[in-house]
N, C-alpha and C. Protein backbone atom coordinates (compact mmCIF):
# COMPACT_ATOMS: atom_id res chain seq x y z
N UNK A 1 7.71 14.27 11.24
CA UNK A 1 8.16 13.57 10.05
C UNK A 1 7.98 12.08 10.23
N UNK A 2 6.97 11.90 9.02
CA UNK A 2 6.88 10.23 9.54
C UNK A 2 7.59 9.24 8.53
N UNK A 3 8.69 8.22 8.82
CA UNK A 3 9.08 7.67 8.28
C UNK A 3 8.88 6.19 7.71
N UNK A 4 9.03 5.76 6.30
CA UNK A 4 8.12 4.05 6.14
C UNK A 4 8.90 3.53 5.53
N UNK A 5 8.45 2.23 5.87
CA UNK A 5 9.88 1.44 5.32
C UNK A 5 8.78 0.23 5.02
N UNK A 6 8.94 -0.37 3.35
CA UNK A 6 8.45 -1.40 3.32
C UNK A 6 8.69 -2.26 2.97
N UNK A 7 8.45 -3.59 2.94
CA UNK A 7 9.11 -5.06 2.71
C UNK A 7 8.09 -6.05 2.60
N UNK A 8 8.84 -7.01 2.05
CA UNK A 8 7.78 -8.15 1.78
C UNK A 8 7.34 -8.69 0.35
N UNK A 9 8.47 -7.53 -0.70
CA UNK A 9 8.41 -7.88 -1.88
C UNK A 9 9.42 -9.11 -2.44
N UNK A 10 9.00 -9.48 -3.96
CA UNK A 10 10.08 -10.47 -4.14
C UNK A 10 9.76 -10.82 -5.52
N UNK A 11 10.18 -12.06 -5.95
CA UNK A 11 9.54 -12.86 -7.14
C UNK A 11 8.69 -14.01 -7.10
N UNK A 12 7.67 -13.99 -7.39
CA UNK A 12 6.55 -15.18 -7.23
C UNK A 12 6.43 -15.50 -8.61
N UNK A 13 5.47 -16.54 -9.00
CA UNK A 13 4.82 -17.16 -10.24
C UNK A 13 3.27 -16.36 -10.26
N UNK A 14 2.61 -16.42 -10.76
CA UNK A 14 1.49 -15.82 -11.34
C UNK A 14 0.72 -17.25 -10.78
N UNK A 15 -0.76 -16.28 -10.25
CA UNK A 15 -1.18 -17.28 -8.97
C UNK A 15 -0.73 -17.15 -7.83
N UNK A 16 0.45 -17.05 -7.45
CA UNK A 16 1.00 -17.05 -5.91
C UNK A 16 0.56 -15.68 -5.36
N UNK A 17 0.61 -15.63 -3.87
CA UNK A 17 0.22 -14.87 -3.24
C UNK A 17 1.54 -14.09 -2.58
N UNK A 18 1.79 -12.85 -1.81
CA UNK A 18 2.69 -12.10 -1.13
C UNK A 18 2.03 -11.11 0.03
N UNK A 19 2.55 -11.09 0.89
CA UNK A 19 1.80 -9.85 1.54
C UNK A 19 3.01 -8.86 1.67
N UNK A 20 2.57 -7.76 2.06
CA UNK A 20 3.63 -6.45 2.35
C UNK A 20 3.29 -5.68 3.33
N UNK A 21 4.64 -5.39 4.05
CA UNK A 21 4.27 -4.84 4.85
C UNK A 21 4.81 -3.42 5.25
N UNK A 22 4.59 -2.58 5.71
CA UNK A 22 4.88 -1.02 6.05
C UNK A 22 5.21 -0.55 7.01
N UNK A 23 6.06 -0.28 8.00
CA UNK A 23 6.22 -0.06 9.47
C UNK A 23 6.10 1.22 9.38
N UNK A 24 5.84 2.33 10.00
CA UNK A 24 5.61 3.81 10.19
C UNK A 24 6.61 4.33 11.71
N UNK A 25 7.25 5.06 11.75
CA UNK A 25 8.28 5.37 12.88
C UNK A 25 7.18 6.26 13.81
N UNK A 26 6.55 6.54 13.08
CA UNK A 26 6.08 7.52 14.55
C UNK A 26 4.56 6.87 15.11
N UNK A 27 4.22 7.19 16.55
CA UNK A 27 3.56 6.71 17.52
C UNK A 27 2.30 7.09 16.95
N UNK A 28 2.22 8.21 16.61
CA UNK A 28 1.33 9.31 16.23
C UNK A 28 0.83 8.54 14.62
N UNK A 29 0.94 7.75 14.52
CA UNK A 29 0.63 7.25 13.09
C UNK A 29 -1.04 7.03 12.72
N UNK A 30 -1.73 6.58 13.89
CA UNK A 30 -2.96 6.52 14.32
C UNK A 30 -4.02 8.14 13.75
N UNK A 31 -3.62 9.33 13.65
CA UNK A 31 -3.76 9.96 12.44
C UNK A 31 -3.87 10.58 11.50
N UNK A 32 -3.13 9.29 10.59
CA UNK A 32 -2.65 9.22 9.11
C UNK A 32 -3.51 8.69 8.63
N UNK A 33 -3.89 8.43 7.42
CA UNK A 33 -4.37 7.89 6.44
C UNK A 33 -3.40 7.46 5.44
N UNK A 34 -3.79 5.95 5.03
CA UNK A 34 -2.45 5.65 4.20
C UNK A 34 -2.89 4.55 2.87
N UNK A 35 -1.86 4.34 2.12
CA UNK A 35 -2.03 3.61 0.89
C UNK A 35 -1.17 2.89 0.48
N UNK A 36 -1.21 2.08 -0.48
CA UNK A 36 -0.47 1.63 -1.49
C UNK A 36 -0.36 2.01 -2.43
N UNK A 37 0.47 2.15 -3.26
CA UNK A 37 0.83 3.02 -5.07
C UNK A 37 1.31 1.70 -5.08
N UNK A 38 1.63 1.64 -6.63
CA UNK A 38 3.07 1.22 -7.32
C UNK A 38 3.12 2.03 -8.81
N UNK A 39 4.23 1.34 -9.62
CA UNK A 39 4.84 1.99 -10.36
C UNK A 39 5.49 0.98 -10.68
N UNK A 40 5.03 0.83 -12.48
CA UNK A 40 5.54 -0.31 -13.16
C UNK A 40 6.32 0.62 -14.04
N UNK A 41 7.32 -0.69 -14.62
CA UNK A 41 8.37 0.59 -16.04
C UNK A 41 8.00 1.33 -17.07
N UNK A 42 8.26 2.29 -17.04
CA UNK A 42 7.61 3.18 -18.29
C UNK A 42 6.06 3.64 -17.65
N UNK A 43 5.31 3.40 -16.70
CA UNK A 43 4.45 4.17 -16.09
C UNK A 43 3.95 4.55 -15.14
N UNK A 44 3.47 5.61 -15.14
CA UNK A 44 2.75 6.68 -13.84
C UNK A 44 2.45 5.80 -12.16
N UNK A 45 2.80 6.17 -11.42
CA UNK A 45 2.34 5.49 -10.31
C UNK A 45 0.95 5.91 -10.01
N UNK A 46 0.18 4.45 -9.62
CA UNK A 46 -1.03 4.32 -9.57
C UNK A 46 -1.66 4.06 -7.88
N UNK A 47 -2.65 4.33 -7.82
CA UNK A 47 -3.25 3.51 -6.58
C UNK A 47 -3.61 2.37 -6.55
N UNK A 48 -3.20 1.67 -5.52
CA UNK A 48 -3.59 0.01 -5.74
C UNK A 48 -4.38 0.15 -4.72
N UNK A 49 -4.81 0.12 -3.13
CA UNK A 49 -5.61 0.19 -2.20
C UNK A 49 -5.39 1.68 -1.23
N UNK A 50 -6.45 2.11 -0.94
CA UNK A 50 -6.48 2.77 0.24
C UNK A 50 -7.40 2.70 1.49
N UNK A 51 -6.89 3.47 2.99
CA UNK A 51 -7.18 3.17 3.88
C UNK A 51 -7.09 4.38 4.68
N UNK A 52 -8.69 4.44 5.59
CA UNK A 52 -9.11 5.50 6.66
C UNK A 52 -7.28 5.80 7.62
N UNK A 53 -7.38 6.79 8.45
CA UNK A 53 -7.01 6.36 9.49
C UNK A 53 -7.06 5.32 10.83
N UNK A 54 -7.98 5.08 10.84
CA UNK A 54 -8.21 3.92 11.76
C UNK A 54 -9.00 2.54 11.28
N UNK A 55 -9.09 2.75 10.13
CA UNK A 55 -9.03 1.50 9.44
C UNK A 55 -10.19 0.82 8.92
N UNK A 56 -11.27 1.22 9.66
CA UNK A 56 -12.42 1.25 8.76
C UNK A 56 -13.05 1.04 7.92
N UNK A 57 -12.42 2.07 6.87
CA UNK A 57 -12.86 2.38 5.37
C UNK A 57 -11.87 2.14 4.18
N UNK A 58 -12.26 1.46 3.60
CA UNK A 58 -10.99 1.26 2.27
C UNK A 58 -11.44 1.58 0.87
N UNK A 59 -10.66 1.63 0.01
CA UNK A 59 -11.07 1.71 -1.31
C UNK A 59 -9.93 1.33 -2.27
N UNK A 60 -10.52 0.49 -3.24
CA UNK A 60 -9.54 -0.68 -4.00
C UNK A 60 -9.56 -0.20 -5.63
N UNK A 61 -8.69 -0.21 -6.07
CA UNK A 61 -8.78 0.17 -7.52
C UNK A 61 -9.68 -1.33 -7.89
N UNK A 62 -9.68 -1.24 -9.89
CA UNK A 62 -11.10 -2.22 -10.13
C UNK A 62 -9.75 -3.55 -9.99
N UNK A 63 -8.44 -3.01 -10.35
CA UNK A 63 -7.47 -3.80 -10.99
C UNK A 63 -7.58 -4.97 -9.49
N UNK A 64 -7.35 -4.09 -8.13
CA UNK A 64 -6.98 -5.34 -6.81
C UNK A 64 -8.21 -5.25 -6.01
N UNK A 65 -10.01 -5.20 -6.51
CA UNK A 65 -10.52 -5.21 -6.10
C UNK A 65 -10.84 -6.79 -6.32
N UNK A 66 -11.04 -7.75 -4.97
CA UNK A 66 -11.23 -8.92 -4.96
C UNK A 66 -9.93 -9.89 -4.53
N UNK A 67 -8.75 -9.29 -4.87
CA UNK A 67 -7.38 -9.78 -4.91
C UNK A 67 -6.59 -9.83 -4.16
N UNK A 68 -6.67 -8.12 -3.48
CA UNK A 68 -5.98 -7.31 -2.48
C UNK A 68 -6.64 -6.88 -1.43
N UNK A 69 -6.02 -7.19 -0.38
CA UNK A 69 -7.11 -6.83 0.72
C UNK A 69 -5.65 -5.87 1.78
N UNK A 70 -6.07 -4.32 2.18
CA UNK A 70 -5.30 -3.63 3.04
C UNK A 70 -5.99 -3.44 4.03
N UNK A 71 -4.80 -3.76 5.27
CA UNK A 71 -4.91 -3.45 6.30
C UNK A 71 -4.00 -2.79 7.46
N UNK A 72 -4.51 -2.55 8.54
CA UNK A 72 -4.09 -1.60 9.17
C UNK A 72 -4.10 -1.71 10.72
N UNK A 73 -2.80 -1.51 11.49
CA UNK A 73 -2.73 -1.65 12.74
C UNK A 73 -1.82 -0.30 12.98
N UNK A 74 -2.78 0.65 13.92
CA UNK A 74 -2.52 2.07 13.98
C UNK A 74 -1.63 1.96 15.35
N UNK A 75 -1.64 0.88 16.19
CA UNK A 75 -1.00 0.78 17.20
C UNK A 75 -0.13 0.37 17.47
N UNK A 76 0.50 -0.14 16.69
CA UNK A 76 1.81 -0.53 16.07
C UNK A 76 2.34 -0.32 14.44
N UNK A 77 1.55 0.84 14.20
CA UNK A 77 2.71 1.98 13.32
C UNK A 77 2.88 0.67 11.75
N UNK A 78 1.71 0.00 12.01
CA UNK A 78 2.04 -1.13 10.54
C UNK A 78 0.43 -1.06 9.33
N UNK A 79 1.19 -1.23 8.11
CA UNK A 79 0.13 -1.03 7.26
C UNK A 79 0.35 -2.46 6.31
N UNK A 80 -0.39 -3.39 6.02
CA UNK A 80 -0.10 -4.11 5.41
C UNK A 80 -0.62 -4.49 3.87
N UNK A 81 -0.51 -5.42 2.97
CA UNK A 81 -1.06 -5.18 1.64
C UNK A 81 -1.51 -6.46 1.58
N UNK A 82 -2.34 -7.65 1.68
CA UNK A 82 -2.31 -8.51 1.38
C UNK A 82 -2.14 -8.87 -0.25
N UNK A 83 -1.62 -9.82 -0.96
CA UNK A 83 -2.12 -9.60 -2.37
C UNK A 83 -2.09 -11.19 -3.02
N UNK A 84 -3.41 -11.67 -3.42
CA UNK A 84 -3.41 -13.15 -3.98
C UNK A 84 -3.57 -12.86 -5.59
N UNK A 85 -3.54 -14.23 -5.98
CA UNK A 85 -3.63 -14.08 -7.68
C UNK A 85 -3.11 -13.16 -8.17
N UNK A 86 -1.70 -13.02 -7.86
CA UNK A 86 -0.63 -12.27 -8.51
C UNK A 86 -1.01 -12.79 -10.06
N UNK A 87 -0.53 -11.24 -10.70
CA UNK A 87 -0.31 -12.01 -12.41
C UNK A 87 0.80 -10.92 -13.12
N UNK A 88 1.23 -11.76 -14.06
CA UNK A 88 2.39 -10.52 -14.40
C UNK A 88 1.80 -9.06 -14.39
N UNK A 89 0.83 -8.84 -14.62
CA UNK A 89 0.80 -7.06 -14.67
C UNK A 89 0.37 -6.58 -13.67
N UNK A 90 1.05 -7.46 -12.35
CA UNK A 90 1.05 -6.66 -10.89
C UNK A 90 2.57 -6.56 -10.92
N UNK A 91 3.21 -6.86 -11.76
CA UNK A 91 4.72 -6.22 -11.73
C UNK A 91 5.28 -5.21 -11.86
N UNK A 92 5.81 -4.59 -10.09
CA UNK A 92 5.80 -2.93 -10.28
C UNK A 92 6.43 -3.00 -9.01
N UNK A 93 7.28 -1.80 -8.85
CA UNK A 93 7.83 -1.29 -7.11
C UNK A 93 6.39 -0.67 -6.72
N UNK A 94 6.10 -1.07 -5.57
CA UNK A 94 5.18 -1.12 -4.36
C UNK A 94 5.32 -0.14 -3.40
N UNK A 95 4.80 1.14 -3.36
CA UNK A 95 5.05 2.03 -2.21
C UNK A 95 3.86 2.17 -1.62
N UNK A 96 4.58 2.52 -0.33
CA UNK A 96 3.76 3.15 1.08
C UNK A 96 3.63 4.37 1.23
N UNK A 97 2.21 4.94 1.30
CA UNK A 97 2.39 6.73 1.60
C UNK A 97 1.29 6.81 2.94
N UNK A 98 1.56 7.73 3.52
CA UNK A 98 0.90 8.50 4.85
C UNK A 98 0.62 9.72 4.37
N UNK A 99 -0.73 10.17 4.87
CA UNK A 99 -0.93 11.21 4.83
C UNK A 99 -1.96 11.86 6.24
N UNK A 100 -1.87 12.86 6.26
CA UNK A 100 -3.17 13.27 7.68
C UNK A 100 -4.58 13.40 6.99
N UNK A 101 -5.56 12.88 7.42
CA UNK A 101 -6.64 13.07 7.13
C UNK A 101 -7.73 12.90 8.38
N UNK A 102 -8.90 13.45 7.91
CA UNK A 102 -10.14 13.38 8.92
C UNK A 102 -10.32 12.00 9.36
N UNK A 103 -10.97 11.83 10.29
CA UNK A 103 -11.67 10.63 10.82
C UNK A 103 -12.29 10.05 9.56
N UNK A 104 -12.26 8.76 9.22
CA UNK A 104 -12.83 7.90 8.44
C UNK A 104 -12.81 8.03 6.24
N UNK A 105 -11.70 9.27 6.21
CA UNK A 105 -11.29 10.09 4.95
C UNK A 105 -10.51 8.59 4.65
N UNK A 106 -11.05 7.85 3.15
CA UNK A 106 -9.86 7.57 2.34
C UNK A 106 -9.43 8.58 1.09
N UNK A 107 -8.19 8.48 0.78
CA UNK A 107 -7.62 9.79 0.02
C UNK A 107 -6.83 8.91 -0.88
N UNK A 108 -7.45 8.92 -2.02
CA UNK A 108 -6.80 8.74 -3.55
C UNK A 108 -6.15 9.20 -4.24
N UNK A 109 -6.19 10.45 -4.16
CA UNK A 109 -5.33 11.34 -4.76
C UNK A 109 -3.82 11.24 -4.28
N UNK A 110 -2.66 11.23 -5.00
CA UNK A 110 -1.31 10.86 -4.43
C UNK A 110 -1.13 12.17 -3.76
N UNK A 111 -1.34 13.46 -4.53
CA UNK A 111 -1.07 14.48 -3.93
C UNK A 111 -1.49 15.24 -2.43
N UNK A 112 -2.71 13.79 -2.14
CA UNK A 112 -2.43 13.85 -0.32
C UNK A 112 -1.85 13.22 0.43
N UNK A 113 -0.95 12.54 -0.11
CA UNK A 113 0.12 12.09 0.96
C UNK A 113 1.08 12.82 0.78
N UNK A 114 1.77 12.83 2.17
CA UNK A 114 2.86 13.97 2.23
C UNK A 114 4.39 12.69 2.78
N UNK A 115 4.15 11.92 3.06
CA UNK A 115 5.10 10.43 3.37
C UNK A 115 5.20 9.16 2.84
N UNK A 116 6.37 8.77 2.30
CA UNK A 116 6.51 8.17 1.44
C UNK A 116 7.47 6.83 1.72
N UNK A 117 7.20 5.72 1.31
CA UNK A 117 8.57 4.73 1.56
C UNK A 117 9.28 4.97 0.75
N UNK A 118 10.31 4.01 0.44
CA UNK A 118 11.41 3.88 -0.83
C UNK A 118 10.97 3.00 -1.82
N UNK A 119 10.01 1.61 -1.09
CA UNK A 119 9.20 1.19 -2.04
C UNK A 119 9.38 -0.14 -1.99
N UNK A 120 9.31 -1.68 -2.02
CA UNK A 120 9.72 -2.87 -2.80
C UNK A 120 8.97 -3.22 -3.75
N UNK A 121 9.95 -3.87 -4.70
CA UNK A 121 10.01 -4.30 -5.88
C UNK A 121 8.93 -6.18 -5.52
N UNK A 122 8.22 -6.18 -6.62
CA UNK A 122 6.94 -7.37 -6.63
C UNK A 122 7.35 -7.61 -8.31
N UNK A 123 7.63 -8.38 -8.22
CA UNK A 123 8.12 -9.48 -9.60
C UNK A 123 7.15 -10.60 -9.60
N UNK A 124 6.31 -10.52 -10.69
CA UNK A 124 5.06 -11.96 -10.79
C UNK A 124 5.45 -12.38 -12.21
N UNK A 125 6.22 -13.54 -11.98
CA UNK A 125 6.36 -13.96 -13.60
C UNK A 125 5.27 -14.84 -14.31
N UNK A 126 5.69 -15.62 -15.37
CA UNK A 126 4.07 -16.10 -15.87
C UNK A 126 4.27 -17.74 -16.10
C-alpha cells in the first residue's frame, strides 16, 4: 500500500509560478508510474502531466504543455509538478496518483492508478 501526501499548493496571482510536491511512503516506489490530476468545481478530474516509472517519459495535456514540467525522484519516494504561468483556469485541487506499470509505460487513463493523495488546493486569481 503506497501512501502520498501532497503539498505545495496555495494562492498565487495569474503569471506566478508554484511547484508541488508528492512524497510516496514506500521504498518500492521506483516501480510506479505516476501523475498529476486535478479537479476544478463542478468538474471531472483531469490529467494535467504524466510520468514513466523511472522518469524518462512524460506526457502533458495540450492545457500544461509548455507550462508544466513533472518530475521525478524514484529514490526518494518524491514526484514533483513544476507549474509557471498560472492563470485562473488552473484553479483546481491537485492530486497525486501511483500506479504499477512496465518499464518506460506513461498511463493516462485514471483508472490505472490504484494510489491516490488527498490532494492540494492551487488558487490562481486574476
Amino acid at each position: 500500500q503506497v501512501q502520498l501526501a501532497e503539498s505545495g499548493g496555495g494562492l498565487v496571482q495569474a503569471g506566478d509560478s508554484l511547484r508541488l510536491s508528492c512524497a510516496a511512503s514506500e521504498s518500492t516506489f521506483s516501480d510506479y508510474a505516476s501523475a498529476w490530476f486535478r479537479q476544478a468545481p463542478g468538474k471531472e478530474r483531469e490529467l494535467v502531466a504524466a510520468i514513466s516509472r523511472g522518469g524518462s517519459r512524460t506526457n502533458y495535456t495540450a492545457s500544461a504543455n509548455g507550462r508544466f514540467t513533472i518530475s521525478k525522484i524514484s529514490a526518494r519516494g518524491m514526484v514533483y509538478l513544476q507549474m509557471n504561468s498560472l492563470q485562473p483556469e488552473d484553479t483546481a485541487v491537485y492530486y497525486c496518483a501511483a500506479g504499477w506499470a512496465a518499464p518506460f509505460a506513461v498511463l493516462i487513463d485514471p483508472r490505472a492508478y490504484d494510489f491516490w493523495g488527498q490532494g492540494t488546493q492551487v488558487t490562481v486569481s486574476s
